[in-house]
Protein backbone atom coordinates (compact mmCIF):
# COMPACT_ATOMS: atom_id res chain seq x y z
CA UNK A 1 113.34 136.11 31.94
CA UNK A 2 112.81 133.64 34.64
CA UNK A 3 109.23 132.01 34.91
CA UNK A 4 107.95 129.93 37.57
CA UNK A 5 105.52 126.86 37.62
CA UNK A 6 101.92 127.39 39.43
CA UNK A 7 98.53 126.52 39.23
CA UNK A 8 95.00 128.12 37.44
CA UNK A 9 92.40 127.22 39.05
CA UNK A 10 89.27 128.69 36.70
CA UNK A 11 86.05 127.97 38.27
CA UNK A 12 82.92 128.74 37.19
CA UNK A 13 79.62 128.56 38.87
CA UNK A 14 75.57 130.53 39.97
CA UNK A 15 76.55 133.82 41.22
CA UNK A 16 74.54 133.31 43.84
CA UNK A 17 77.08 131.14 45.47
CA UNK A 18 79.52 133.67 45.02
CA UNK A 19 79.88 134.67 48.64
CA UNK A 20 80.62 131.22 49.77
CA UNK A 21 83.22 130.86 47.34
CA UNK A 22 84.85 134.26 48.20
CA UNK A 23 85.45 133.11 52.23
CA UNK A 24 86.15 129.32 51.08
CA UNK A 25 88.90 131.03 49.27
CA UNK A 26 89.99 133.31 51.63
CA UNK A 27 89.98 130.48 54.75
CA UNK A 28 91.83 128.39 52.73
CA UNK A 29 94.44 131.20 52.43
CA UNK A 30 94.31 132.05 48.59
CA UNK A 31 96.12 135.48 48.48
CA UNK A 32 94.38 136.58 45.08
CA UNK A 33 91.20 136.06 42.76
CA UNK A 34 89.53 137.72 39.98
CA UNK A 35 85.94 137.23 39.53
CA UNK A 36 84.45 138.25 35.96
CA UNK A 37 80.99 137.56 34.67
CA UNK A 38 79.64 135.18 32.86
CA UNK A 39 77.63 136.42 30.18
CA UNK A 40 76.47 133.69 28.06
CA UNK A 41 77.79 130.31 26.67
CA UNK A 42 76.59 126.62 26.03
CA UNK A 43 77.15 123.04 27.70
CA UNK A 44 75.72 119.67 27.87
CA UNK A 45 72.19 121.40 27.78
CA UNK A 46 72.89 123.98 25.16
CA UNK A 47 72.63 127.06 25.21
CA UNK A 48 72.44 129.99 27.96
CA UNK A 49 72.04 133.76 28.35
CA UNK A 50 71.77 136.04 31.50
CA UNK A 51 70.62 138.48 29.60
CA UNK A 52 67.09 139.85 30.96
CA UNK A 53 67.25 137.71 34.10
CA UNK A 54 66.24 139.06 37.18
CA UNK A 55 68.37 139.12 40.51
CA UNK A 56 71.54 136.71 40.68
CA UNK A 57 69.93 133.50 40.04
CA UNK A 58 70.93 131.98 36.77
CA UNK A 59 73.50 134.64 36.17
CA UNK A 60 76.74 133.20 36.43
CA UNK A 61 80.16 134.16 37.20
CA UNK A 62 84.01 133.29 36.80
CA UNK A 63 86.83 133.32 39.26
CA UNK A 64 90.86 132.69 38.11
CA UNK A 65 93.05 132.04 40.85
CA UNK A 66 96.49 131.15 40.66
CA UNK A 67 98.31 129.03 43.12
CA UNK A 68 101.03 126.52 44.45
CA UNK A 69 100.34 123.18 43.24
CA UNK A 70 99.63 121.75 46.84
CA UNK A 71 97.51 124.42 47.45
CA UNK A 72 95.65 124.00 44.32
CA UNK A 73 94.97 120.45 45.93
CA UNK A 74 93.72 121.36 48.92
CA UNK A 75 91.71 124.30 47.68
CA UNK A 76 89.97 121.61 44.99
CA UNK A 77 88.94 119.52 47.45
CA UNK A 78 86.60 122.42 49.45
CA UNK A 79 85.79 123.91 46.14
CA UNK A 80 83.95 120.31 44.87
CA UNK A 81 82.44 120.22 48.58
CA UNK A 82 80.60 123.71 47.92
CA UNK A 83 79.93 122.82 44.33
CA UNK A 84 78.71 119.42 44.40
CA UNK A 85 75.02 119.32 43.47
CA UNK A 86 75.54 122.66 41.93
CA UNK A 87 75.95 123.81 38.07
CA UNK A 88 79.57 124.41 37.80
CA UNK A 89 82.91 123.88 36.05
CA UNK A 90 85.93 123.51 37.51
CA UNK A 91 89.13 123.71 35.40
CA UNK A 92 93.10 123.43 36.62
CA UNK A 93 96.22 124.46 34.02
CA UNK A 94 99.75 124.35 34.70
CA UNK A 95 100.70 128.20 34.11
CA UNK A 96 104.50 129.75 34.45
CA UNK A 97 104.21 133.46 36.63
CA UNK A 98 107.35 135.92 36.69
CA UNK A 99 106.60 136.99 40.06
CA UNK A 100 106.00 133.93 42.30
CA UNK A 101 105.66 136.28 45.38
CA UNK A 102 102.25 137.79 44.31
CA UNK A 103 100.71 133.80 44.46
């Protein structure tokens, strides 16, 4: 089976911001996201749980996109603009797709 070479851009950030990130996304012409949530986890100052918050703030959430690697470029660039003094992660993979069409 033929495979062919994108980008994964994970990013993960407040869910709060999550509307911004949605029409970054979709001006900068990313055809297709999935957002999951974030349930719990631990970074650089430990540990963390949504559980029995209130509202969005300090629940978090996940979006994997999968792109063109000059896309993913461009699309990092705005995505580290929105996310700058916010709590976030921003990962990038090399992945192989079988149906480059759909990206």
């Amino acid at each position: 089976m033929q495979t062919f070479p994108k980008k994964q851009l994970t990013i993960i950030f407040e869910k709060p911001i999550l509307p911004r990130m949605r029409r970054l996304l979709d001006a900068e012409g990313v055809t297709g996201y999935t957002i999951f949530p974030a349930l719990a986890g631990r970074g650089t100052q430990g540990a963390w749980d949504s559980e029995g918050t209130l509202g969005d703030t300090g629940k978090m959430v996940q979006m994997l996109c999968v792109l063109d690697g000059d896309a993913c470029d461009r699309v990092l660039d705005h995505v580290f603009g929105l996310l700058g003094g916010q709590i976030g992660i921003v990962t990038v993979q090399d992945v192989q797709v079988i149906r480059p069409a759909h990206f």
